[in-house]
Protein backbone atom coordinates (compact mmCIF):
# COMPACT_ATOMS: atom_id res chain seq x y z
CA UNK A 1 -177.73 74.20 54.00
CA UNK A 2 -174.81 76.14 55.41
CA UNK A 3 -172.72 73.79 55.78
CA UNK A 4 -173.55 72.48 52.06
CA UNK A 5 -172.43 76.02 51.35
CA UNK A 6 -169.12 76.17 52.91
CA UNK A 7 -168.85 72.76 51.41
CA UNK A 8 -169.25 74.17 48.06
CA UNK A 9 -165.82 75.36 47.17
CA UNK A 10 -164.68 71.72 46.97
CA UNK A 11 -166.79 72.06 43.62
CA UNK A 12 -164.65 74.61 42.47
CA UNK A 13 -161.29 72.61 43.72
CA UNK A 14 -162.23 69.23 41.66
CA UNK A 15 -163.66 71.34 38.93
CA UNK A 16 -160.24 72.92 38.04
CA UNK A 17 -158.63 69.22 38.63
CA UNK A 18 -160.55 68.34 36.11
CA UNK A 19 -160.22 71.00 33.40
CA UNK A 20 -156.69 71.32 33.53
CA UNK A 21 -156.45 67.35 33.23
CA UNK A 22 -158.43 67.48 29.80
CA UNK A 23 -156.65 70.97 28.83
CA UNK A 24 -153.13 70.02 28.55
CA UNK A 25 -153.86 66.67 25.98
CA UNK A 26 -155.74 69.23 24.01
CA UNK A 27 -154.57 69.62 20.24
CA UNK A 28 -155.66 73.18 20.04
CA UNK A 29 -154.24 74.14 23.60
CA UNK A 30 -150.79 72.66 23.20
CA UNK A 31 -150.64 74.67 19.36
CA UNK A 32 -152.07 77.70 20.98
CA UNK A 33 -149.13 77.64 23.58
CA UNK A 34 -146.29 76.09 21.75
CA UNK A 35 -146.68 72.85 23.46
CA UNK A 36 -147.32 70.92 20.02
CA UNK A 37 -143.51 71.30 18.76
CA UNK A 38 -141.68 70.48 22.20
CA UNK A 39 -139.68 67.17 22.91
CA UNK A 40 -141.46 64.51 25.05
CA UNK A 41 -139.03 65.38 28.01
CA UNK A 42 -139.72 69.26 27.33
CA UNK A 43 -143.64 68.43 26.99
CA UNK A 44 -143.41 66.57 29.97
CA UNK A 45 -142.09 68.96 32.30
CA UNK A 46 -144.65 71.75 31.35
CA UNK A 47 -147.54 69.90 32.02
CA UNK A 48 -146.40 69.24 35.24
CA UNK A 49 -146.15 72.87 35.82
CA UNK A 50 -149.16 73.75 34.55
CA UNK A 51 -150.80 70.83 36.01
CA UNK A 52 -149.37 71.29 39.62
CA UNK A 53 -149.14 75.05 40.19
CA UNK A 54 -152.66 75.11 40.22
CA UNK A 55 -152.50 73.37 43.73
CA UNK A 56 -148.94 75.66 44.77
CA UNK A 57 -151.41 78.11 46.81
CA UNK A 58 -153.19 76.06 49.16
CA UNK A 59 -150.06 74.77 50.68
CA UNK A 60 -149.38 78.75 51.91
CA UNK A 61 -153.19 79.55 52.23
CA UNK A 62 -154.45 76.11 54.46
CA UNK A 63 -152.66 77.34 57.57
CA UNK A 64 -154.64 78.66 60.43
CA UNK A 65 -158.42 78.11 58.31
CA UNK A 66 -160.01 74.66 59.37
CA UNK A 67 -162.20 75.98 61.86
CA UNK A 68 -162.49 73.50 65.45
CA UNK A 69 -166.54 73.68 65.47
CA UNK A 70 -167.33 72.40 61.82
CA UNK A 71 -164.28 70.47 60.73
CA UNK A 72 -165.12 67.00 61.22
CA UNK A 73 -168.84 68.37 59.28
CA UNK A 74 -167.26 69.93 56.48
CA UNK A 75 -164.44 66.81 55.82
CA UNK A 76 -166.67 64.76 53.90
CA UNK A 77 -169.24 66.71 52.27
CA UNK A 78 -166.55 68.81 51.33
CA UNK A 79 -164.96 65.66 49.71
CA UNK A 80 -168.26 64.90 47.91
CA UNK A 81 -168.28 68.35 46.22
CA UNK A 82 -165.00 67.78 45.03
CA UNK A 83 -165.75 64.76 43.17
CA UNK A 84 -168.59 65.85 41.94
CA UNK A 85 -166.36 68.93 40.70
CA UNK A 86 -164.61 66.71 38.89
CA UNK A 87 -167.25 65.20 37.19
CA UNK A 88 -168.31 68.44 35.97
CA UNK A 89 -164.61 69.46 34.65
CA UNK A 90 -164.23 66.17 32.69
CA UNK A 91 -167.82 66.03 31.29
CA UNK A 92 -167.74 70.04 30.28
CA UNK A 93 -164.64 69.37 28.13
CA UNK A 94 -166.19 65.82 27.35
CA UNK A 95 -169.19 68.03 25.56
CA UNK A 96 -167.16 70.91 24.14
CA UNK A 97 -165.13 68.31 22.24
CA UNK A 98 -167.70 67.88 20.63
CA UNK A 99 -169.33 70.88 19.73
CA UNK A 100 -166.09 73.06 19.46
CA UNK A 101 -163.08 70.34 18.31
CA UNK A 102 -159.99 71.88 16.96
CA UNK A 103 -161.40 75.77 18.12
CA UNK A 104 -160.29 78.01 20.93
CA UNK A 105 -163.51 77.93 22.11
CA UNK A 106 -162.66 73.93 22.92
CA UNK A 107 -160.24 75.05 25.81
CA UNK A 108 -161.39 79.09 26.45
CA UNK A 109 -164.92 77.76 27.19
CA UNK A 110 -164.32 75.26 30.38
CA UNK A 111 -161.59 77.99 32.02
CA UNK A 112 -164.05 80.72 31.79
CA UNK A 113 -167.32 78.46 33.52
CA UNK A 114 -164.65 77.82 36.07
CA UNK A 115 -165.98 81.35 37.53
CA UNK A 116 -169.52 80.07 38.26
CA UNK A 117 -168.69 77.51 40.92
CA UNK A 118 -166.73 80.15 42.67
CA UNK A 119 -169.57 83.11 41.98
CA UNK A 120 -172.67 80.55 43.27
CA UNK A 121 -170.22 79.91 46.89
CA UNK A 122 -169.51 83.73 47.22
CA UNK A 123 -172.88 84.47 46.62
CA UNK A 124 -174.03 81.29 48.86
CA UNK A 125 -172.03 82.93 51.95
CA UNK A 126 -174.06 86.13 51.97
CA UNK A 127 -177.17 83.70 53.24
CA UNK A 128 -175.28 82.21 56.10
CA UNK A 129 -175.62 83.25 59.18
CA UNK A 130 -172.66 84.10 61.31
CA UNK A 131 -171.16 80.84 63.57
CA UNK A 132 -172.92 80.86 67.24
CA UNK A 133 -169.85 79.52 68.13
CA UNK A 134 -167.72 82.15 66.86
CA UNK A 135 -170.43 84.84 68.14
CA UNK A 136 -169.63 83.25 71.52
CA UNK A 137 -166.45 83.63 71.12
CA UNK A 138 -166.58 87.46 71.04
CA UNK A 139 -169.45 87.89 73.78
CA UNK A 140 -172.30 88.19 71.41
CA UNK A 141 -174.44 85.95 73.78
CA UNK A 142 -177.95 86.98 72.73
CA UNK A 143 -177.02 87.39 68.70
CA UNK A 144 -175.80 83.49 69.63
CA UNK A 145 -178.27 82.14 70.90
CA UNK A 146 -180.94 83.57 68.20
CA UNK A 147 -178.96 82.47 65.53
CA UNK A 148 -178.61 78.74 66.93
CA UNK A 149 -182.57 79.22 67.43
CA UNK A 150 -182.94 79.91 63.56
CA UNK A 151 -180.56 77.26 62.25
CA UNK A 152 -182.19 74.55 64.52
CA UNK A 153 -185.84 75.78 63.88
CA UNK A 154 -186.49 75.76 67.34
CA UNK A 155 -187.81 78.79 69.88
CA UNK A 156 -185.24 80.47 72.27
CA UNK A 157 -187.37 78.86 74.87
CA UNK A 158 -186.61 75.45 74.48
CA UNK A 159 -185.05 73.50 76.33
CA UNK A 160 -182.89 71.54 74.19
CA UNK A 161 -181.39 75.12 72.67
CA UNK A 162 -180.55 76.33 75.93
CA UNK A 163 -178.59 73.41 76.79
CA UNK A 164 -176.91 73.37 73.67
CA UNK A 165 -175.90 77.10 74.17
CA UNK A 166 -174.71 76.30 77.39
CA UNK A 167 -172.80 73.25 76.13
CA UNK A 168 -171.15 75.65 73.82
CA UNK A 169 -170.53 78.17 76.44
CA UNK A 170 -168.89 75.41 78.85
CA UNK A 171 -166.69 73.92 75.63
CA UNK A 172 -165.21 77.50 75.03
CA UNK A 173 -164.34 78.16 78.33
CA UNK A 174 -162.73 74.77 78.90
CA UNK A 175 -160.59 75.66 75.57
CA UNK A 176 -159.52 78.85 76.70
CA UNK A 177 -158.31 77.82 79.57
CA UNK A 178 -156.34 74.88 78.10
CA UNK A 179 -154.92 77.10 75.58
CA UNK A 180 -154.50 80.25 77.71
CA UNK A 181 -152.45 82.28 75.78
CA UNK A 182 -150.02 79.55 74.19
CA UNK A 183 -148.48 80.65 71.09
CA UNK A 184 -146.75 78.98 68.33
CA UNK A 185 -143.64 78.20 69.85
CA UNK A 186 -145.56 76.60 73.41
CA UNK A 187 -148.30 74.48 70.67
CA UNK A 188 -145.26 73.10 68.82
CA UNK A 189 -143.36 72.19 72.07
CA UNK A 190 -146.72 70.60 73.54
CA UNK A 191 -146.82 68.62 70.33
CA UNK A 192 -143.20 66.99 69.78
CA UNK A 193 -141.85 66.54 73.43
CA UNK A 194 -144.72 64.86 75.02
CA UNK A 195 -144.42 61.06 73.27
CA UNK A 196 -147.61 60.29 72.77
CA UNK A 197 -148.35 63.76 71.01
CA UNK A 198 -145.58 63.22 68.94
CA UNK A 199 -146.59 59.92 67.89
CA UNK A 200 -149.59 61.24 66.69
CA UNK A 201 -147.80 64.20 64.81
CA UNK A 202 -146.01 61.20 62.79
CA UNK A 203 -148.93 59.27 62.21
CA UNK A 204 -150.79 61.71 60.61
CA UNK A 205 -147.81 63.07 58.56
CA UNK A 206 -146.90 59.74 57.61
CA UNK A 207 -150.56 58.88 56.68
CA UNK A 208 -150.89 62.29 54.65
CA UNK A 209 -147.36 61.61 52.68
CA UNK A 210 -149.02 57.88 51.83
CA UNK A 211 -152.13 59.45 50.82
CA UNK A 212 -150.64 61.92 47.88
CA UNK A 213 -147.79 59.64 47.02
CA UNK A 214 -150.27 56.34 46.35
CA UNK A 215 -150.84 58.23 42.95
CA UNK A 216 -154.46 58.57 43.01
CA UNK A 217 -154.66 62.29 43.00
CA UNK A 218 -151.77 62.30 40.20
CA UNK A 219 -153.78 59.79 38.18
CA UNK A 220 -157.30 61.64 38.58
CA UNK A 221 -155.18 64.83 37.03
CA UNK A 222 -153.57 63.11 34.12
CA UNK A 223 -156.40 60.74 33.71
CA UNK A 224 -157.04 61.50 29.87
CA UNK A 225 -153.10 60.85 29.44
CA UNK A 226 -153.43 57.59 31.17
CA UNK A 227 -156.34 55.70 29.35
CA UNK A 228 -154.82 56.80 26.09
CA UNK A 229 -151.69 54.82 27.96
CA UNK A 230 -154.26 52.00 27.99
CA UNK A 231 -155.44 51.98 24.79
CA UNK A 232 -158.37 54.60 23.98
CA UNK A 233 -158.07 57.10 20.82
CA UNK A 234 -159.00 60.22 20.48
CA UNK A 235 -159.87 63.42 22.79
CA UNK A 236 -163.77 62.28 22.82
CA UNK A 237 -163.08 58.92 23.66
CA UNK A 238 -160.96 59.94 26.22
CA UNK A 239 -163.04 62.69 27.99
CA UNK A 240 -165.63 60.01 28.40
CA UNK A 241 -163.58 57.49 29.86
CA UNK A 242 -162.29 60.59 32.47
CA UNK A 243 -166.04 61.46 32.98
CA UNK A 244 -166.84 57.65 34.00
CA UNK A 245 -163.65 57.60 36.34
CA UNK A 246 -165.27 60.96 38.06
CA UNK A 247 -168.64 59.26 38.71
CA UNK A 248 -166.96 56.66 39.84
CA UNK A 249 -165.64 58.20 42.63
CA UNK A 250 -167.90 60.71 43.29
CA UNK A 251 -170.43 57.47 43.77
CA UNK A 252 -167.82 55.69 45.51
CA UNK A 253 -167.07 58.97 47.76
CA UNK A 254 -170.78 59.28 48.38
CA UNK A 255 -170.97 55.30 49.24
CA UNK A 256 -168.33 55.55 51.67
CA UNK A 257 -169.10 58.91 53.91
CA UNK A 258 -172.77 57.47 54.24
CA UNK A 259 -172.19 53.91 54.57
CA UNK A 260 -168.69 52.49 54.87
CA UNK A 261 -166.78 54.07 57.13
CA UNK A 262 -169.00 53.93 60.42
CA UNK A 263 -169.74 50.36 59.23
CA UNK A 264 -166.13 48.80 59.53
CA UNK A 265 -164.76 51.48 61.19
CA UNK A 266 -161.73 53.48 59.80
CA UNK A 267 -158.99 50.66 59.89
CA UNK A 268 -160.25 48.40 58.31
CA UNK A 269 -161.47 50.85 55.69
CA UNK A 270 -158.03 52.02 55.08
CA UNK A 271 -156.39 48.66 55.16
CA UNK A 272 -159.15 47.22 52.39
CA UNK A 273 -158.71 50.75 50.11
CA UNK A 274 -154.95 50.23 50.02
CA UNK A 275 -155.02 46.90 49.31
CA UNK A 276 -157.20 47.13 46.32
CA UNK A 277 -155.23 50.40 45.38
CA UNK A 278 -151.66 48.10 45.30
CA UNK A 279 -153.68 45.06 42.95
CA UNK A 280 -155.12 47.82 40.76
CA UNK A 281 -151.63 49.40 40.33
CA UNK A 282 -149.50 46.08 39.88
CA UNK A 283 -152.02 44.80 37.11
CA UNK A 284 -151.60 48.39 35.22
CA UNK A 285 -147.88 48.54 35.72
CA UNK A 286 -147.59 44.81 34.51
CA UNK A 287 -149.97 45.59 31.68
CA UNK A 288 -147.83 48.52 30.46
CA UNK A 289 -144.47 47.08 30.68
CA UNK A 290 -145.89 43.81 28.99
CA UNK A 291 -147.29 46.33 26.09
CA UNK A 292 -144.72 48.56 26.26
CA UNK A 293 -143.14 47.50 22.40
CA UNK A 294 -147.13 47.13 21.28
CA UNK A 295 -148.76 50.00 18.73
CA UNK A 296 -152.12 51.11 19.48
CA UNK A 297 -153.30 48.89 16.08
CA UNK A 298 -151.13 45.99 17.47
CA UNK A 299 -153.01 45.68 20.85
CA UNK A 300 -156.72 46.37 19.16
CA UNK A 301 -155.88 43.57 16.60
CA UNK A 302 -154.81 40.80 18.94
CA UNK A 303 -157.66 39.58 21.21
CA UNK A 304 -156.00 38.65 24.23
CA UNK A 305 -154.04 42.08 24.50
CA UNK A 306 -156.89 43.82 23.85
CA UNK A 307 -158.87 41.92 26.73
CA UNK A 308 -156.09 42.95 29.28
CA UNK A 309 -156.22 46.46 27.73
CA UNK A 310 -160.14 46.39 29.10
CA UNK A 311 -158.60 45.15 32.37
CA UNK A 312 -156.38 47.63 32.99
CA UNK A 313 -159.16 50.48 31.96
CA UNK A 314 -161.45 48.68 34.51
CA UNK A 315 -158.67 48.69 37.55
CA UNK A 316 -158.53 52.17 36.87
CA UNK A 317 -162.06 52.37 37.71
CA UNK A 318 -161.45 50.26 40.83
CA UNK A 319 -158.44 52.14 41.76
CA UNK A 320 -160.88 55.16 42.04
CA UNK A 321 -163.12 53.05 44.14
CA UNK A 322 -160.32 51.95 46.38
CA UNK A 323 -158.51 55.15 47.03
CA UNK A 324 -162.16 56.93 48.02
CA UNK A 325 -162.94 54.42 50.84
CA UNK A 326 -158.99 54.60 51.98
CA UNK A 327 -156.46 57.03 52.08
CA UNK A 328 -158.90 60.09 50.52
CA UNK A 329 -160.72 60.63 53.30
CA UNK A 330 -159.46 58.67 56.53
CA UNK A 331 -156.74 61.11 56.76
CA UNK A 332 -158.68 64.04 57.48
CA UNK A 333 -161.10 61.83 59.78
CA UNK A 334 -158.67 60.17 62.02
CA UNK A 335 -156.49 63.36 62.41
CA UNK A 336 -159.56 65.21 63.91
CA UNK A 337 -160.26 62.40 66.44
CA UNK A 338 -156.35 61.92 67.68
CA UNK A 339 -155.49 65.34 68.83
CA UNK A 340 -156.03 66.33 71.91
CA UNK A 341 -157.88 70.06 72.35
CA UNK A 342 -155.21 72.36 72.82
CA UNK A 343 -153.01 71.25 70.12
CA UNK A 344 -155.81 69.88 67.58
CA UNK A 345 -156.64 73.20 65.33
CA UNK A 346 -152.08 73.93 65.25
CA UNK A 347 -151.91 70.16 63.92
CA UNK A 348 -154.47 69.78 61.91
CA UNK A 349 -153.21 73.22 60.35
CA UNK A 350 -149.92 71.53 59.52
CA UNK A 351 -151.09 68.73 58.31
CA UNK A 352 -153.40 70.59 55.47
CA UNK A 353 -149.72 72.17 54.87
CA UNK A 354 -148.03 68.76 54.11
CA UNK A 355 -151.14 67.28 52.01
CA UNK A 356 -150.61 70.39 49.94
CA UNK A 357 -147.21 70.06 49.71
CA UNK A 358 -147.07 66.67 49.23
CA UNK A 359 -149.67 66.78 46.22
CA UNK A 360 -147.62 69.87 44.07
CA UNK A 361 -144.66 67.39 44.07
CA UNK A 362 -146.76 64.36 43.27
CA UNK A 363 -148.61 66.24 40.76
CA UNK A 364 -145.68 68.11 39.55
CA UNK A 365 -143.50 65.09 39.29
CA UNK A 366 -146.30 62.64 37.43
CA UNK A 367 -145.06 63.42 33.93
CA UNK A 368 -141.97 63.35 34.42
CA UNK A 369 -141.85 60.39 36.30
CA UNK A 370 -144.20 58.50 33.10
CA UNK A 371 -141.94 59.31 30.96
CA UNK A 372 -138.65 58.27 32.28
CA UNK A 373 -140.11 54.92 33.80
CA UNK A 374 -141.49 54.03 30.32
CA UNK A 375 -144.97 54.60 31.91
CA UNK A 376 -145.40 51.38 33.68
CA UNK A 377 -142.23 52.24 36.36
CA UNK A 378 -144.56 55.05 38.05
CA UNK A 379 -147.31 52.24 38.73
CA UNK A 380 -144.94 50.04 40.10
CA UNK A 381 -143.75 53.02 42.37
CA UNK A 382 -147.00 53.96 43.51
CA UNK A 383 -147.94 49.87 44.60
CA UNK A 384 -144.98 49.89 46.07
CA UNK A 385 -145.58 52.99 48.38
CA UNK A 386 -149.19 51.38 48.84
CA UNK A 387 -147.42 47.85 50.23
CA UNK A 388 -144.99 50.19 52.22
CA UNK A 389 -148.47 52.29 53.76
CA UNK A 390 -150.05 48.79 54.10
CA UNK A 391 -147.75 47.79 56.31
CA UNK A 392 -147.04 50.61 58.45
CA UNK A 393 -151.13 51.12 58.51
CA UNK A 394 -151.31 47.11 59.85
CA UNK A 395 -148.39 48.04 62.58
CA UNK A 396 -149.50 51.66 64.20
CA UNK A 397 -152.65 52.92 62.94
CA UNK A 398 -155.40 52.41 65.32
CA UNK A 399 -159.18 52.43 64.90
CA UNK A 400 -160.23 55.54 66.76
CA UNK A 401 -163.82 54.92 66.50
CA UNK A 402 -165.41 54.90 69.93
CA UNK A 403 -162.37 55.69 71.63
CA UNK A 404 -161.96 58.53 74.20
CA UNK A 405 -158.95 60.87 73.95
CA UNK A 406 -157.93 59.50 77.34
CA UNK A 407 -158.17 55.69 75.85
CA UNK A 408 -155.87 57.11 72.91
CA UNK A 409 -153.48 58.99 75.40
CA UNK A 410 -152.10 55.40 76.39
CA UNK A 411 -152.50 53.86 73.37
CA UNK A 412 -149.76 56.16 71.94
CA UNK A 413 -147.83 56.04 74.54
CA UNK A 414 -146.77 52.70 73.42
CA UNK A 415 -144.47 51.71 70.73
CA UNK A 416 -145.66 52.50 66.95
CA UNK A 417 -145.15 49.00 66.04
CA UNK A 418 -147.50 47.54 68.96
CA UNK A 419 -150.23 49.16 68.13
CA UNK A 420 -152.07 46.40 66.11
CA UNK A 421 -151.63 44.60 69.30
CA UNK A 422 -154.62 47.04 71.03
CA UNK A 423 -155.74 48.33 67.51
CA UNK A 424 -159.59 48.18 67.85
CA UNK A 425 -161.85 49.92 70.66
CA UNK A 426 -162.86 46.64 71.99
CA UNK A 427 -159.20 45.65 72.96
CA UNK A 428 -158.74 48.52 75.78
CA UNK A 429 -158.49 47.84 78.96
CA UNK A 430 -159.96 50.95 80.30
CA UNK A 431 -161.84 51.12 83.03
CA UNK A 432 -165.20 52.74 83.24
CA UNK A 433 -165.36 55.95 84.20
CA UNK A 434 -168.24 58.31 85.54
CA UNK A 435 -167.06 61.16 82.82
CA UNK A 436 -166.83 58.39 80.21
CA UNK A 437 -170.11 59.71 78.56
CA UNK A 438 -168.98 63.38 78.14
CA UNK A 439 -165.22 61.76 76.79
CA UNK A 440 -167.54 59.79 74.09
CA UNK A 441 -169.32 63.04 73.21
CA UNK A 442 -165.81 65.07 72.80
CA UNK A 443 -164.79 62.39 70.72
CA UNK A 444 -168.01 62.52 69.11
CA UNK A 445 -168.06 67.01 68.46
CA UNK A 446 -164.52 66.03 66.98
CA UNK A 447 -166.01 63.87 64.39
């Protein structure tokens, strides 16, 4: 339940992605704001800005706040509430276009329930207990160890809790003195001049800039833009299809944390998500260039146009599917595993920095980019950064399930472009160890 809480605000994250998305197509919104009598260039730009400042905070306010203890917990169910966020931003303005069309209730309506996600997590935190890590931390032993007792429904007595408290205990002091009193400058020195730590600072930036830059995010926000792109009329019609895209991949989000990913392990995941991605993306970029001369009445009134038109609305739909078992999540998941203790939380940190970053300027520069590509240029771009991330994910990323830190230490200590060569678990030569069970439970914690 707690960490369903803390989980929570992900609801209020896709929520807003998906109210602004419908907002700015809105008839009433763009003649309440003077959007109606702007050129297509001039249009363009502001609903990137509107669009992408929404996201311009979290690149200052991610630094320094994924805590160690539940960040590997949090990734995914935090990634489910986001989708399912979604779902709830595109549906609400789905069912206010219908009640309220052409009012300012039709836009004022979804912005103001934007509160209530936000007011149910604030009001959620209140019946959380404080961390037993954290209360370890600061020498609060006994307040610890009760509050483990009551979140594991087990008496102080047992034996299990004790050793789990002790665990904890032995964990924090094996941190602090790996860390000793390192600050920035000594993390970011541990991080870039060893090679292998390095190597693992690029692959994670590299895989965050290929995650925001395959387009999916930037499609999910201009998604009611995109399948009127593909042939659908009308604000209804088009807050439906949106609402089907978000329970698409909130199922396909869902599919993948319980199922997928410990299944086929993370490589393979990625490799198969980008690949669809690219397919998805060339057939929509083909179909738009192709119809590019075509009126909406030309399209509906020749058969085999129109039967690509339902194509390219259903590789949307795949796209979804193929960017939630690939680059949405395995970032976050593979960055958590790679790092070694001392320099983990400092990465990670940056990381969220870049993945903010990196989606403002995706997000900011999706209209933009539409327009002067004549729509199906900015698919073509995005498949081509997919084929670029394909490749590079083929040559250096490795499948860290099962793998020790120790296993991974050597493993980027060779060249990026080997990697494949030793890229699954089962590949290693490492020899057994007597300490290999507690490396496959720190490996484990960091999941």
């Amino acid at each position: 339940m707690c960490t369903l809480i803390f989980a929570f605000p992900g609801v209020a994250k896709g929520f807003d992605e998906g109210n602004i998305a419908s907002l700015v197509v809105q008839a009433r919104f763009m003649a309440d704001f003077g959007l109606d009598v702007q050129t297509e260039h001039e249009y363009a730009n502001t609903k990137g800005w509107i669009v992408s400042i929404a996201t311009a905070g979290a690149v200052f306010g991610c630094f320094g706040i994924s805590p160690k203890a539940i960040r590997g917990l949090l990734t995914l169910q935090y990634a489910a509430c986001q989708q399912l966020g979604v779902v709830f931003g595109f549906f609400i303005n789905y069912g206010v276009t219908k009640s309220y069309a052409g009012t300012e209730t039709q836009w004022m309506l979804p912005t103001l329930l934007q509160l209530l996600p936000a007011a149910l997590w604030g009001l959620g935190t209140f019946l959380c207990p404080e961390s037993p890590r954290w209360l370890l931390y600061v020498g609060q032993r006994e307040k610890a160890l009760a509050t483990l007792s009551k979140l594991r429904h087990a008496p102080l007595e047992d034996p299990s809790l004790q050793a789990e408290i002790s665990g904890m205990d032995a964990r924090i002091l094996h941190e602090s003195e790996a860390a000793g009193n390192t600050g920035v400058w000594e993390l970011a020195k541990e991080t870039f001049i060893p090679v292998e730590n390095r190597r693992r600072f690029f692959l994670i930036f590299m895989a965050t800039l290929f995650s925001q830059w395959s387009g999916a995010n930037a499609i999910t926000q201009y998604s009611p833009t995109i399948f009127g792109y593909l042939g659908i009329d009308g604000d209804e019609a088009k807050f439906l299809a949106t609402g089907i895209y978000a329970v698409v991949k909130f199922v396909s989000t869902l599919a993948f944390a319980l199922f997928v990913v410990d299944f086929i392990g993370r490589r393979r995941s990625l490799m198969t998500g980008i690949a669809l991605q690219l397919v998805t993306l060339v057939y929509v970029g083909g179909y738009l260039g192709g119809t590019s001369s075509m009126s909406a009445e030309h399209i509906r009134d020749t058969p085999g146009v129109s039967r690509a038109s339902t194509a390219a609305i259903v590789a949307i739909y795949f796209h979804a599917v193929a960017w939630s078992i690939g680059w949405f999540s395995i970032p976050y998941l593979v960055g958590s595993e790679i790092f070694p203790t001392k320099i983990r939380s400092f990465n990670m940190s940056i990381s969220m920095g870049f993945h903010w970053a990196f989606y403002f300027g995706c997000s900011r520069a999706m209209p933009s980019l539409l327009a002067a590509t004549h729509k199906w240029g900015a698919f073509v771009f995005f498949g081509c950064i997919c084929l670029i991330s394909l490749v590079y994910v083929f040559f250096a990323m490795p499948d860290t399930t099962g793998r020790s830190l120790e296993a991974l230490d050597g493993l980027f200590q060779r060249p990026w472009y080997t990697v494949y060569q030793v890229a699954y678990a089962d590949r290693d030569a490492e020899p057994e160890r007597p300490d290999k069970t507690l490396d496959k439970a720190e490996h484990l914690e960091s999941v």
